[in-house]
C-alpha atoms as a PDB file:
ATOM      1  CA  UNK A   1       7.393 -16.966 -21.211  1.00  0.00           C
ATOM      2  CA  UNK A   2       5.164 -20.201 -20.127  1.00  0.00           C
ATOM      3  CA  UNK A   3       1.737 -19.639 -19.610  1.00  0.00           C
ATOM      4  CA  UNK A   4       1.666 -19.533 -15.851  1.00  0.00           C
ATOM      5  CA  UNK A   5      -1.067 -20.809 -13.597  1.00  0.00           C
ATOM      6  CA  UNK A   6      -4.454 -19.283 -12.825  1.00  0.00           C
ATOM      7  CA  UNK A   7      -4.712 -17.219 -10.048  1.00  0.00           C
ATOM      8  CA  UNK A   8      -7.947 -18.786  -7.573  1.00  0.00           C
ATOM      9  CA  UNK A   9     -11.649 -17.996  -8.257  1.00  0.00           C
ATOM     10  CA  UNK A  10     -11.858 -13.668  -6.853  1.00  0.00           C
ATOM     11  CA  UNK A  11     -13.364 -13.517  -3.238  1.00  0.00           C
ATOM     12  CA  UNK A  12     -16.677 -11.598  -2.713  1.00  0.00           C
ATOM     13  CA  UNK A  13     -17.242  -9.267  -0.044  1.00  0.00           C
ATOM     14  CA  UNK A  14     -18.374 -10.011   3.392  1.00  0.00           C
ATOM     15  CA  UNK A  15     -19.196  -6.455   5.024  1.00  0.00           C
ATOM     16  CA  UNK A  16     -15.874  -6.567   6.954  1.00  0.00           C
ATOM     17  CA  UNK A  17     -15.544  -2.900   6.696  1.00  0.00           C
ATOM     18  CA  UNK A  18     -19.288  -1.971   6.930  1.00  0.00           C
ATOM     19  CA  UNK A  19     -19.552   1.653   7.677  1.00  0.00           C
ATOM     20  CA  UNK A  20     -16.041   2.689   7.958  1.00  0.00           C
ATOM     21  CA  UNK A  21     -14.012   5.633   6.055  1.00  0.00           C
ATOM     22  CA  UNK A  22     -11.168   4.976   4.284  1.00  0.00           C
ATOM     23  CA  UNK A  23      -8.242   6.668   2.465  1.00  0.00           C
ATOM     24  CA  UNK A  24      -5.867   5.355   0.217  1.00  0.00           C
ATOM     25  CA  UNK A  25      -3.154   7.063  -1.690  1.00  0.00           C
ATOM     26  CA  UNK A  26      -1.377   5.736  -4.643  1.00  0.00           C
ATOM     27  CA  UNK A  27      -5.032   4.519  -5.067  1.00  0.00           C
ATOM     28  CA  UNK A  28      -4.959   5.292  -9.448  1.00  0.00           C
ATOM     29  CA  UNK A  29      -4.551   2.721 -12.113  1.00  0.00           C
ATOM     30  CA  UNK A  30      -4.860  -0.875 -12.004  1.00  0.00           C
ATOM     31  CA  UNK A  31      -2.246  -1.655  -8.885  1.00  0.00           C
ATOM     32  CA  UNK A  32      -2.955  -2.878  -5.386  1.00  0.00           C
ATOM     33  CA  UNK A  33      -4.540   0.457  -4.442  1.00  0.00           C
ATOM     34  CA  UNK A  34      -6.917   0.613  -6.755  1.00  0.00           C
ATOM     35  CA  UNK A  35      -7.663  -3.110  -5.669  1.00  0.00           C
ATOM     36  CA  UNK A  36      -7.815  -2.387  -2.488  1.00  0.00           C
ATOM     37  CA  UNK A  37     -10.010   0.934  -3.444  1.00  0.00           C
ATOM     38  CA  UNK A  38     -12.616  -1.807  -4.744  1.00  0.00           C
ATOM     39  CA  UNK A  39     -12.390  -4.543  -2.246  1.00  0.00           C
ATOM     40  CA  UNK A  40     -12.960  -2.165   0.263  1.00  0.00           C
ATOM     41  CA  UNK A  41     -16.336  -0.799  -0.999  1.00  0.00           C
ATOM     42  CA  UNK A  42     -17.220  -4.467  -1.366  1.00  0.00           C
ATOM     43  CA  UNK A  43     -16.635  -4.955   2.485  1.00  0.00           C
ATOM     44  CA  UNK A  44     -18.974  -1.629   2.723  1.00  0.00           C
ATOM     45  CA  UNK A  45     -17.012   1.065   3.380  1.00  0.00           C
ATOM     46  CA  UNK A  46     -16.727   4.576   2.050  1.00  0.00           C
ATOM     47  CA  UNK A  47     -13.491   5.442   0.327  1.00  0.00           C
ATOM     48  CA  UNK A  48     -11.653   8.426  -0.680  1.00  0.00           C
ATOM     49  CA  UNK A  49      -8.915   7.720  -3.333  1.00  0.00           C
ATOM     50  CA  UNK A  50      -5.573   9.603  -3.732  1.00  0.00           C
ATOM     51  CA  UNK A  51      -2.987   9.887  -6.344  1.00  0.00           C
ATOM     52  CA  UNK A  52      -0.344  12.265  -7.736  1.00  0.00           C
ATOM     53  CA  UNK A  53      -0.896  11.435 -11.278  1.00  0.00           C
ATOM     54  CA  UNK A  54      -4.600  13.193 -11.952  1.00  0.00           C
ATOM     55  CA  UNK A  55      -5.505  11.921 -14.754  1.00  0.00           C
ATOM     56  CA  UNK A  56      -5.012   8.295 -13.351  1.00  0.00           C
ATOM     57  CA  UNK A  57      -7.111   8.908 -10.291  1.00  0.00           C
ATOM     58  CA  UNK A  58      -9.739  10.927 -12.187  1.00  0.00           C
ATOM     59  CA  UNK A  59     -10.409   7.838 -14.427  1.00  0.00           C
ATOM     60  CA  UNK A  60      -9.663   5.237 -11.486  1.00  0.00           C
ATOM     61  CA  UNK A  61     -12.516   7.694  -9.190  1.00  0.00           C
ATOM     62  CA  UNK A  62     -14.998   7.491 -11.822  1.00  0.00           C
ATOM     63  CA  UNK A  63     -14.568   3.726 -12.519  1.00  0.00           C
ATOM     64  CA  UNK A  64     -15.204   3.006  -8.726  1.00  0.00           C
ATOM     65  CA  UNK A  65     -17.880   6.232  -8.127  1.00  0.00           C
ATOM     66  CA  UNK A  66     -15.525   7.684  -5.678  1.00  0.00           C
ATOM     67  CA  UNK A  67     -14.261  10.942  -4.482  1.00  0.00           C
ATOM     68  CA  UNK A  68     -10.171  11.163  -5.668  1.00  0.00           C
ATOM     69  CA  UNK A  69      -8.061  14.079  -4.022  1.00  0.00           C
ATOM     70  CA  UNK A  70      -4.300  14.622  -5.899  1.00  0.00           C
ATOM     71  CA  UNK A  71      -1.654  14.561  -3.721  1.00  0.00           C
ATOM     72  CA  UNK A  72       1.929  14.400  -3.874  1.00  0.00           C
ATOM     73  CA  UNK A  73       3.467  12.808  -0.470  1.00  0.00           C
ATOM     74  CA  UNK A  74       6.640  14.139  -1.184  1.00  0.00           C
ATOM     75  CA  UNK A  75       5.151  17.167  -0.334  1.00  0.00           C
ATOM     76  CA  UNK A  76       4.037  18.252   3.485  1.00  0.00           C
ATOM     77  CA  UNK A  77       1.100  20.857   2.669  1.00  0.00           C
ATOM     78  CA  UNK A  78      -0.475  18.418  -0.198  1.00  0.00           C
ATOM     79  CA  UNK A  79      -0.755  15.468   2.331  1.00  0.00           C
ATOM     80  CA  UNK A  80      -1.957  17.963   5.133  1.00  0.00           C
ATOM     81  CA  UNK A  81      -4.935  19.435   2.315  1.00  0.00           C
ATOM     82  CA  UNK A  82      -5.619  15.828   1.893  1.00  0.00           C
ATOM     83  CA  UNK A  83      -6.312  14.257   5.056  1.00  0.00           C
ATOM     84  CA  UNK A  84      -8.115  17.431   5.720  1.00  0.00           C
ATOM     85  CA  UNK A  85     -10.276  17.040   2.684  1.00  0.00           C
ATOM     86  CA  UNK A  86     -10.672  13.514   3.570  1.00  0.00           C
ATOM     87  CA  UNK A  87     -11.686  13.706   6.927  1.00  0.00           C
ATOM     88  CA  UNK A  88     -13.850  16.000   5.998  1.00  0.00           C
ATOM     89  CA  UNK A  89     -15.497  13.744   2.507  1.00  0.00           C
ATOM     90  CA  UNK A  90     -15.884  10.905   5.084  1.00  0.00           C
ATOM     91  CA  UNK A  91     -17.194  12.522   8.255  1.00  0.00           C
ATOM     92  CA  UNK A  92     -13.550  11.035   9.697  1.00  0.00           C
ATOM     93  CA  UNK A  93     -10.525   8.673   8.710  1.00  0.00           C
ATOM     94  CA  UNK A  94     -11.274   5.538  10.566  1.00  0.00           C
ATOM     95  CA  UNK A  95      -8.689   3.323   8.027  1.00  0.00           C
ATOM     96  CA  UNK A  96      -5.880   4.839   6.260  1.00  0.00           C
ATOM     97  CA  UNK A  97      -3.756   2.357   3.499  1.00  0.00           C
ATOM     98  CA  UNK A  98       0.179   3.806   3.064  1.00  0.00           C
ATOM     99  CA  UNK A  99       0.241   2.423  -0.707  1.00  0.00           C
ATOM    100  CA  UNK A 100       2.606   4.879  -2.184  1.00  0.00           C
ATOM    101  CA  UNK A 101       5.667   3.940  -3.376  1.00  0.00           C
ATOM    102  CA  UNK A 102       8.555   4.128  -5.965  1.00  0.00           C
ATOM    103  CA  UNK A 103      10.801   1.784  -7.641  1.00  0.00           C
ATOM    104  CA  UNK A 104      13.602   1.487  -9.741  1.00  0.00           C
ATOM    105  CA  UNK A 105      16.792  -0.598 -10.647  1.00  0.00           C
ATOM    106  CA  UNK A 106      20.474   1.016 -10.323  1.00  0.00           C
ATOM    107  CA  UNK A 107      23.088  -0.870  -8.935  1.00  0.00           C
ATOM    108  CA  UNK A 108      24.858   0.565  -5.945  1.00  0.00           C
ATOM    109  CA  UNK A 109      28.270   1.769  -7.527  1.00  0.00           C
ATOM    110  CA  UNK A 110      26.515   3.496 -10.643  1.00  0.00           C
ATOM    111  CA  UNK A 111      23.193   5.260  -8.222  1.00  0.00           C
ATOM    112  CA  UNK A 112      22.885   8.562  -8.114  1.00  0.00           C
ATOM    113  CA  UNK A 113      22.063  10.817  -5.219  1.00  0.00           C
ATOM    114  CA  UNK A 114      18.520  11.608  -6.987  1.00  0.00           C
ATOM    115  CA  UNK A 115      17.902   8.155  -7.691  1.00  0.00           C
ATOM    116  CA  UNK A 116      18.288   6.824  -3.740  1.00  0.00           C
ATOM    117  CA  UNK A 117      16.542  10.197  -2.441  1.00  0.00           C
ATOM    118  CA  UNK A 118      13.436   9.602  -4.694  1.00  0.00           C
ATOM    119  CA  UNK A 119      13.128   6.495  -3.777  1.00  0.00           C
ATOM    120  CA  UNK A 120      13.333   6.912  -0.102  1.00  0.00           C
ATOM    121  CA  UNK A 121      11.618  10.282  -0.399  1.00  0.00           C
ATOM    122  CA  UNK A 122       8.774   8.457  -1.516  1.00  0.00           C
ATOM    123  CA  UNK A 123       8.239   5.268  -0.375  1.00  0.00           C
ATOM    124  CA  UNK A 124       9.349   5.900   3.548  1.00  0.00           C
ATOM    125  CA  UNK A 125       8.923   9.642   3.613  1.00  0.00           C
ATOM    126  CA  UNK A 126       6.256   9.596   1.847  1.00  0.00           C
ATOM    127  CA  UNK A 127       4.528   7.085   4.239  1.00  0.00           C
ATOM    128  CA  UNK A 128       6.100   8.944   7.451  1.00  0.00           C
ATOM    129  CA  UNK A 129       4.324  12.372   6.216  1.00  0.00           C
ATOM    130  CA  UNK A 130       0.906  10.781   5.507  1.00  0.00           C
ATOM    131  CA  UNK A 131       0.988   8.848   8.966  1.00  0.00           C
ATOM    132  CA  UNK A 132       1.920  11.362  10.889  1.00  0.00           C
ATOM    133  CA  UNK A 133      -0.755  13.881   9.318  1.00  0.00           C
ATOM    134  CA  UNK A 134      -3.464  10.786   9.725  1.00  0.00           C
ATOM    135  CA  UNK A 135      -2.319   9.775  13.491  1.00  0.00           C
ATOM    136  CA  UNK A 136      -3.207  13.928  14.503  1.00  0.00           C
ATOM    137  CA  UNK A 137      -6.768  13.039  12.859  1.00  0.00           C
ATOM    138  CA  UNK A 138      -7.026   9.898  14.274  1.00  0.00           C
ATOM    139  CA  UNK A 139      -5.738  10.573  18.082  1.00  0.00           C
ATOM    140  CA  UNK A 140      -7.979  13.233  18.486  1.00  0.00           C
ATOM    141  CA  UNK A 141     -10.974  10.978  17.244  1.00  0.00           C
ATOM    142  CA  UNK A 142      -9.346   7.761  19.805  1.00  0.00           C
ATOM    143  CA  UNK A 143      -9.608   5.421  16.978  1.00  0.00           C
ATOM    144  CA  UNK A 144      -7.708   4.057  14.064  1.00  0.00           C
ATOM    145  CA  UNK A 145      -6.068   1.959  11.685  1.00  0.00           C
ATOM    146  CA  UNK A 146      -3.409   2.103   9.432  1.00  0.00           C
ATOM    147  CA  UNK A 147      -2.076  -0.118   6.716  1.00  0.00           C
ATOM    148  CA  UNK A 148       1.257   0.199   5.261  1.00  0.00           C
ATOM    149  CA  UNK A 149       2.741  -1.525   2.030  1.00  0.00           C
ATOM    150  CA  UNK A 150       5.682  -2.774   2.850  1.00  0.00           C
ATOM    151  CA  UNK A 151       8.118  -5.566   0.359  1.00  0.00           C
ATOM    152  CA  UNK A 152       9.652  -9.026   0.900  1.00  0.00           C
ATOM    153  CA  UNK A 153      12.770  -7.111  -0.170  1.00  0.00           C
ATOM    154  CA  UNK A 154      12.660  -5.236   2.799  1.00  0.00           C
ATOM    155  CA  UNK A 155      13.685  -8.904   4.462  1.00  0.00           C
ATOM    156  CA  UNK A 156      15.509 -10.488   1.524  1.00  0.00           C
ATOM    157  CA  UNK A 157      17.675  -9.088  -1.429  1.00  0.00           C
ATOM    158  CA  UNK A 158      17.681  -8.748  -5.222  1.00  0.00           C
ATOM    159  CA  UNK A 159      20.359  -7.192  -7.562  1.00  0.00           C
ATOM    160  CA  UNK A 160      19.649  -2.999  -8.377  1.00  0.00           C
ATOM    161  CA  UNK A 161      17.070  -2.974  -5.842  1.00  0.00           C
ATOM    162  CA  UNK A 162      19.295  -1.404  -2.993  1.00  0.00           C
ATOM    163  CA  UNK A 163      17.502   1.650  -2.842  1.00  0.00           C
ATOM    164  CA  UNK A 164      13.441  -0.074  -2.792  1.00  0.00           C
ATOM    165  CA  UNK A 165      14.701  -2.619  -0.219  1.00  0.00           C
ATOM    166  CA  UNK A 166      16.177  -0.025   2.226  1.00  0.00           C
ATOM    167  CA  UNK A 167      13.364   2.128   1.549  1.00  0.00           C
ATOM    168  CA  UNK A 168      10.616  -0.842   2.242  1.00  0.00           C
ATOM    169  CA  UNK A 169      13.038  -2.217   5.369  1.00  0.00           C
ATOM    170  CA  UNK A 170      12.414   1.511   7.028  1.00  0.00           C
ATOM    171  CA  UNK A 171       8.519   1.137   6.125  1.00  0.00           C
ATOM    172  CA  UNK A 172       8.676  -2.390   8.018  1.00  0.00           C
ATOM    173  CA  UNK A 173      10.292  -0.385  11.453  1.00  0.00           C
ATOM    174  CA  UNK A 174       8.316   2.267  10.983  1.00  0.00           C
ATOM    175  CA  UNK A 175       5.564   0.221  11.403  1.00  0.00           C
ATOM    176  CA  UNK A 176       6.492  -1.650  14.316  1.00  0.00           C
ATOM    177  CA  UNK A 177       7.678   1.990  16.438  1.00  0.00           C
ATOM    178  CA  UNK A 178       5.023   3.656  15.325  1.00  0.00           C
ATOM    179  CA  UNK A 179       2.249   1.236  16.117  1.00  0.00           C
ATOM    180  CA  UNK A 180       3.578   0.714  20.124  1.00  0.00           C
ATOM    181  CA  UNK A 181       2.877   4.352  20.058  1.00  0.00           C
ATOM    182  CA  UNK A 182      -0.148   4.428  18.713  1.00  0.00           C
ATOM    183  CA  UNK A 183      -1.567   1.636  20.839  1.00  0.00           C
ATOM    184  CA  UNK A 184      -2.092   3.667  24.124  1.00  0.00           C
ATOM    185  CA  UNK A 185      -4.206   6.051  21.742  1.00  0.00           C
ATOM    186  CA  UNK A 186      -6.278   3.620  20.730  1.00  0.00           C
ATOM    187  CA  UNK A 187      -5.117   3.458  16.761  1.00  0.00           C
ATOM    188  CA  UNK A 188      -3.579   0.115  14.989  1.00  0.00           C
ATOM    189  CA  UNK A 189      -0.746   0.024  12.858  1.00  0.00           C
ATOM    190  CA  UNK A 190       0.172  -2.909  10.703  1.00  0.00           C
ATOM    191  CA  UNK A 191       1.594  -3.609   7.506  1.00  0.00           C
ATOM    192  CA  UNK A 192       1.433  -6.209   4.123  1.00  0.00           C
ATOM    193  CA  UNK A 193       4.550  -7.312   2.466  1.00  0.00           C
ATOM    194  CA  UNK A 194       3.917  -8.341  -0.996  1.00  0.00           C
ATOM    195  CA  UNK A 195       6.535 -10.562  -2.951  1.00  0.00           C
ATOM    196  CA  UNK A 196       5.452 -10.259  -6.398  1.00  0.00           C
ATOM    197  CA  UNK A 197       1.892  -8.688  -7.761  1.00  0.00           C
ATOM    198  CA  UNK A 198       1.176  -8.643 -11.146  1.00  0.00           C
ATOM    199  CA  UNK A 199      -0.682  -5.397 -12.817  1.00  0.00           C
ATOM    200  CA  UNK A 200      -0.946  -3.327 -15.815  1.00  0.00           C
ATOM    201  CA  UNK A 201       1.490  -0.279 -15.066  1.00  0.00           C
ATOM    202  CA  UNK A 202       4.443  -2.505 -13.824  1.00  0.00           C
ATOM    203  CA  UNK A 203       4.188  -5.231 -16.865  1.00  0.00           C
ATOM    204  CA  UNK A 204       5.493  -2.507 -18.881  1.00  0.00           C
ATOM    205  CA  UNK A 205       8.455  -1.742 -17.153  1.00  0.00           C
ATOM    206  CA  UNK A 206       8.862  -5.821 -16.357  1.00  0.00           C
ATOM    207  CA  UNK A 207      10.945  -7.969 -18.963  1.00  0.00           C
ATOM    208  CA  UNK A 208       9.670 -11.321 -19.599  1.00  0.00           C
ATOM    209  CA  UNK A 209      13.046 -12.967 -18.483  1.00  0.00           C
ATOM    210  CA  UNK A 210      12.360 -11.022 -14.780  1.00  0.00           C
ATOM    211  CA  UNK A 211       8.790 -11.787 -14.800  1.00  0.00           C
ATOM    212  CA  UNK A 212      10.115 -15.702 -15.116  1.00  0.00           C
ATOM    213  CA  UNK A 213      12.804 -15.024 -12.558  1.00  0.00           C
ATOM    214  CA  UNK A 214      10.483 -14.089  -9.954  1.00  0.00           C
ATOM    215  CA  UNK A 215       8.113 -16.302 -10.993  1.00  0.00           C
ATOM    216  CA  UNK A 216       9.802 -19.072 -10.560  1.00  0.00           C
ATOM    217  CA  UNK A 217      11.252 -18.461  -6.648  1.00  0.00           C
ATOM    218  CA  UNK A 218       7.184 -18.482  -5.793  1.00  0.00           C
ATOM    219  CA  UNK A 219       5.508 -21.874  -4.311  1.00  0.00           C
ATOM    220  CA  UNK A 220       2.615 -21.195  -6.497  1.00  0.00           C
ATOM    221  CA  UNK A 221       4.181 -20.573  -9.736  1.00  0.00           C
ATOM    222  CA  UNK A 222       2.450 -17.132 -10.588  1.00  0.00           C
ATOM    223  CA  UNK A 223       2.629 -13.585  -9.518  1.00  0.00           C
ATOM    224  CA  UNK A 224      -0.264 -12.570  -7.056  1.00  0.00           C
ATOM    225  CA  UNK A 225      -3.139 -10.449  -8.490  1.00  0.00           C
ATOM    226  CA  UNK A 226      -3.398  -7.032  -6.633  1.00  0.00           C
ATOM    227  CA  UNK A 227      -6.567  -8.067  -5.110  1.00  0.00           C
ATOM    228  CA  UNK A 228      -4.922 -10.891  -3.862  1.00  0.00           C
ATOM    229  CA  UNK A 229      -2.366  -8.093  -1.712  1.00  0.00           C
ATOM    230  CA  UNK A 230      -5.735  -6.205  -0.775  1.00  0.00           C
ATOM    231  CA  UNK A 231      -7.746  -9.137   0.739  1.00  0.00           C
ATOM    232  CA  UNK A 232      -5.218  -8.717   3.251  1.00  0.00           C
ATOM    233  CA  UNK A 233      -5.057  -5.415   3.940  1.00  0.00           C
ATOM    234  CA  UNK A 234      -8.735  -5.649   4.170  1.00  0.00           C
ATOM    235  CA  UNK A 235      -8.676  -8.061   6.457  1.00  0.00           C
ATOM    236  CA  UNK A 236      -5.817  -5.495   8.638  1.00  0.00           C
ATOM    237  CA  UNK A 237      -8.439  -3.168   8.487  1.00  0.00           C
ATOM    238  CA  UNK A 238     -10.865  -4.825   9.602  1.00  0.00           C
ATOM    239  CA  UNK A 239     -11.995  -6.079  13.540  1.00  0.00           C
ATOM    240  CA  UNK A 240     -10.675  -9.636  12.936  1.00  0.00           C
ATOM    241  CA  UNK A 241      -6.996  -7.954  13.338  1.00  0.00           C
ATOM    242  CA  UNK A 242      -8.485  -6.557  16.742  1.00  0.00           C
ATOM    243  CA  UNK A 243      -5.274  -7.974  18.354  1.00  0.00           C
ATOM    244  CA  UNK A 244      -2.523  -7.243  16.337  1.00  0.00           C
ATOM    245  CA  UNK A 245      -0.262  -4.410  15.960  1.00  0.00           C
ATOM    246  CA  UNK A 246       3.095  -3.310  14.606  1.00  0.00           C
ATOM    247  CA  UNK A 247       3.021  -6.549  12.523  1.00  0.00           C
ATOM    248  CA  UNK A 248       4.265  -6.925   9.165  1.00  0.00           C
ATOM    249  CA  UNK A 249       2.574  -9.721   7.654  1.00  0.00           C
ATOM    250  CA  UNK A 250       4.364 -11.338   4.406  1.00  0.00           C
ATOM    251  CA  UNK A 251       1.916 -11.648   1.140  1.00  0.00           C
ATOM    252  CA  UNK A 252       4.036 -14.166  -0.745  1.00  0.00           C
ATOM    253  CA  UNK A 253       4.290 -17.848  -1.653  1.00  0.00           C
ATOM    254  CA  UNK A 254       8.018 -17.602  -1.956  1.00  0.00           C
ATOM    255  CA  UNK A 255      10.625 -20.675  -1.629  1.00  0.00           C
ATOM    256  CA  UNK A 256      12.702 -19.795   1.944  1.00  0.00           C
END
């Protein structure tokens, strides 16, 4: 594969999120929640880190100096024990970021039952279950904000990723229904769409001939860098998004 170009100089903090408490699940490893774990302690907020693979968050937690809860957001009691747990680490939820999510390639004809429920179970349920566990936290509190992580293939479409793309198109309405509800109760719901970001754990299930591929359909030339994804979602979080809701905001530098 060509050497691709650099990725621009990383941005420092600016206190955007001074104060605040924030969750994140999927937040292990070296993906965007992890990035997002770190960018938003730079901003200067407290942070609570989630994951279902415990070993992964234990060693992400102690790189960062954070508190990491397991949880499994498949399943309705472990994402109930962990916004309680968080609420109660942070003295209240005031940001929560929807990161988990699960991929996979299987064309339509030859995809099993297991494969698409996994999938969805994950990636949409999963992000239902944790929002509607936060929103109970958060409406009680009249404040709010939640960031989900949605996919440009939730808009456009790519060979074996049926399952992902209907899975990231639900997170996308969710979103946008959830966050007109929200509004009147004084919480914000948005959402980042990333096209391609670039990170340990997915290199290894990423052929060089797809990593070209995708490449090659971006403006830029390169993959984005995780942190790259969580600037934004920082900046969702943050009061300079004071005025938006139920928007899904696209994180690419892809061709039309």
């Amino acid at each position: 594969m060509p050497e691709l170009p650099a990725p621009p100089p990383y941005v420092p903090g600016h206190g955007l999120l001074e104060g605040k408490g924030v969750l994140i699940t999927a937040a292990g490893g070296t993906g965007i929640g992890s990035a997002a774990a770190r960018k938003c302690l730079e901003e200067g907020a407290r942070v609570v880190i989630s994951d279902k693979h415990e070993r992964r968050l234990g060693e992400t937690a102690t790189e960062l100096g954070v508190v990491g809860i397991p949880c499994d957001v498949t399943n309705e009691e472990s994402v109930q024990a962990l916004i309680a747990a968080a609420a109660d680490e942070l003295g209240g939820i005031d940001v929560l970021i929807n990161n988990a999510g699960l991929g996979g390639t299987a064309l339509v004809h030859e995809m099993t039952d297991d494969q698409w429920n996994i999938v969805l179970d994950v990636t949409l349920n999963g992000t239902f279950r944790v929002t509607r566990a936060a929103l109970n936290h958060m409406y009680a509190r009249g404040l709010g904000v939640i960031v989900n992580n949605a996919s440009v293939l939730g808009w456009r479409a790519q060979e074996g990723q049926a399952h992902y793309a209907a899975a990231k198109a639900g997170v996308m309405a969710f979103t946008r229904c959830s966050a007109i509800e929200a509004a009147k109760r004084g919480v914000r719901i948005n959402a980042v769409s990333p096209s391609l970001a670039m990170h340990a754990n997915l290199a290894k299930a990423t052929t060089d001939e797809l990593l070209t591929e995708l490449t090659q359909r971006e403006a830029f030339g390169r993959y984005a860098e995780p942190w790259e994804i969580a600037n934004v979602m920082v900046f969702l979080a943050s009061d300079y998004s004071s005025y938006m809701t139920g928007e899904v905001i696209s994180v690419s530098s892809q061709h039309a």
